[in-house]
Protein backbone atom coordinates (compact mmCIF):
# COMPACT_ATOMS: atom_id res chain seq x y z
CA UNK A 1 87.79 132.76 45.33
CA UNK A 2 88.75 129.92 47.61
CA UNK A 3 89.81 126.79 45.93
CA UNK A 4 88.18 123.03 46.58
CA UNK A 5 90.27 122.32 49.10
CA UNK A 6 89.67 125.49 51.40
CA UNK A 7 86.00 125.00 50.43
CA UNK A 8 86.34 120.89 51.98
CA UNK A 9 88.44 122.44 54.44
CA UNK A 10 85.36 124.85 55.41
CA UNK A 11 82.62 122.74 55.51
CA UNK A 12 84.32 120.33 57.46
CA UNK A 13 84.95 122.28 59.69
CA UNK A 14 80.92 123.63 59.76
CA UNK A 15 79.90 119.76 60.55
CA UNK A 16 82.27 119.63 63.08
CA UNK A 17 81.24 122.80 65.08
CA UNK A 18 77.12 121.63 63.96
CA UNK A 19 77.65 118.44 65.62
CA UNK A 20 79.50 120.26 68.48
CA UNK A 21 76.54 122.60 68.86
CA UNK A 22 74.00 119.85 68.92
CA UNK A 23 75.79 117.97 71.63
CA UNK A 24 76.29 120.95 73.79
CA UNK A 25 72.69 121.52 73.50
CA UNK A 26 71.36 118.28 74.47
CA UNK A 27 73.90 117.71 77.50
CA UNK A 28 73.11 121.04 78.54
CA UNK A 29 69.77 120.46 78.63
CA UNK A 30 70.01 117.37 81.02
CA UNK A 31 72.55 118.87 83.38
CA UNK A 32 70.50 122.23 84.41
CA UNK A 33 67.40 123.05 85.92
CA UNK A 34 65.13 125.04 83.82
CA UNK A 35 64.57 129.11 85.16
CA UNK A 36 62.75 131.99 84.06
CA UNK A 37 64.65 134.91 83.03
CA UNK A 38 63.31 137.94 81.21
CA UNK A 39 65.45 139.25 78.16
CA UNK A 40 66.15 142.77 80.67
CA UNK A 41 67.83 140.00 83.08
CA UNK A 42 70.18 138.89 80.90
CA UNK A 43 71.18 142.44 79.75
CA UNK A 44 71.49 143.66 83.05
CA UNK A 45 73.33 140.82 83.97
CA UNK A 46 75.72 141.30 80.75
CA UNK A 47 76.19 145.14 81.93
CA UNK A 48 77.11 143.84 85.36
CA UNK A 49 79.96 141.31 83.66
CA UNK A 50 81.18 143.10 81.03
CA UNK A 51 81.55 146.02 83.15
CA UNK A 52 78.98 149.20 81.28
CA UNK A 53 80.01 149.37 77.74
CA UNK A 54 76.69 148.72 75.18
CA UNK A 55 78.85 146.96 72.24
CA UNK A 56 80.65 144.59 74.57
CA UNK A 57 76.92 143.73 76.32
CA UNK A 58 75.38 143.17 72.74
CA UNK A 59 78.30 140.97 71.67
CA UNK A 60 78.13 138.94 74.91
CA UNK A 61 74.24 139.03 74.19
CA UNK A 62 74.06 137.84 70.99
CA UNK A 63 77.21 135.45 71.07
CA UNK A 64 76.64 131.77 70.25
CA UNK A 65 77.01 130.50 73.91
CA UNK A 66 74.03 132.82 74.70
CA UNK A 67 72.29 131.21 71.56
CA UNK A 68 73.14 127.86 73.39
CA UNK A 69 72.36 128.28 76.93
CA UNK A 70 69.01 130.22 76.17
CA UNK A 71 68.12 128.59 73.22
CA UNK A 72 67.50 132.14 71.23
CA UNK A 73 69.59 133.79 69.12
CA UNK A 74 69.30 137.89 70.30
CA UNK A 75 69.63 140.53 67.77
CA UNK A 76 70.64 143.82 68.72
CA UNK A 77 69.88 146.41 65.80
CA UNK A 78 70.72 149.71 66.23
């Protein structure tokens, strides 16, 4: 069980990455042009990167800079 301090020490650290995640959104969203891209894009882009292998695709897929720069979180189940 942590103790109050790790538990301060945690959530302060949540703000900090929420308010980190909510200005990365909203610069991000002035700075780049808008463009279509179907879901089989991005996975055949993320084959392309990471180089064939599925788990390293659905971890690039589903990370949190994915989450930011498409503005959907992807779950791969399976």
């Amino acid at each position: 069980m942590a103790t109050k301090t790790q538990k301060q020490t945690i959530q302060r650290k949540a703000r900090q990455m929420k308010a980190k995640t909510v200005k990365a959104v909203s610069s991000a969203g002035k700075q780049a042009r808008r463009v279509q891209v179907t879901l089989g894009d991005l996975i055949a882009a993320a084959f392309d990167t990471v180089g064939g292998e599925a788990r390293k695709v659905a971890k690039v897929v589903s990370s949190t800079d994915m989450t930011l720069a498409t503005g959907k979180h992807i779950v791969f189940v399976g």
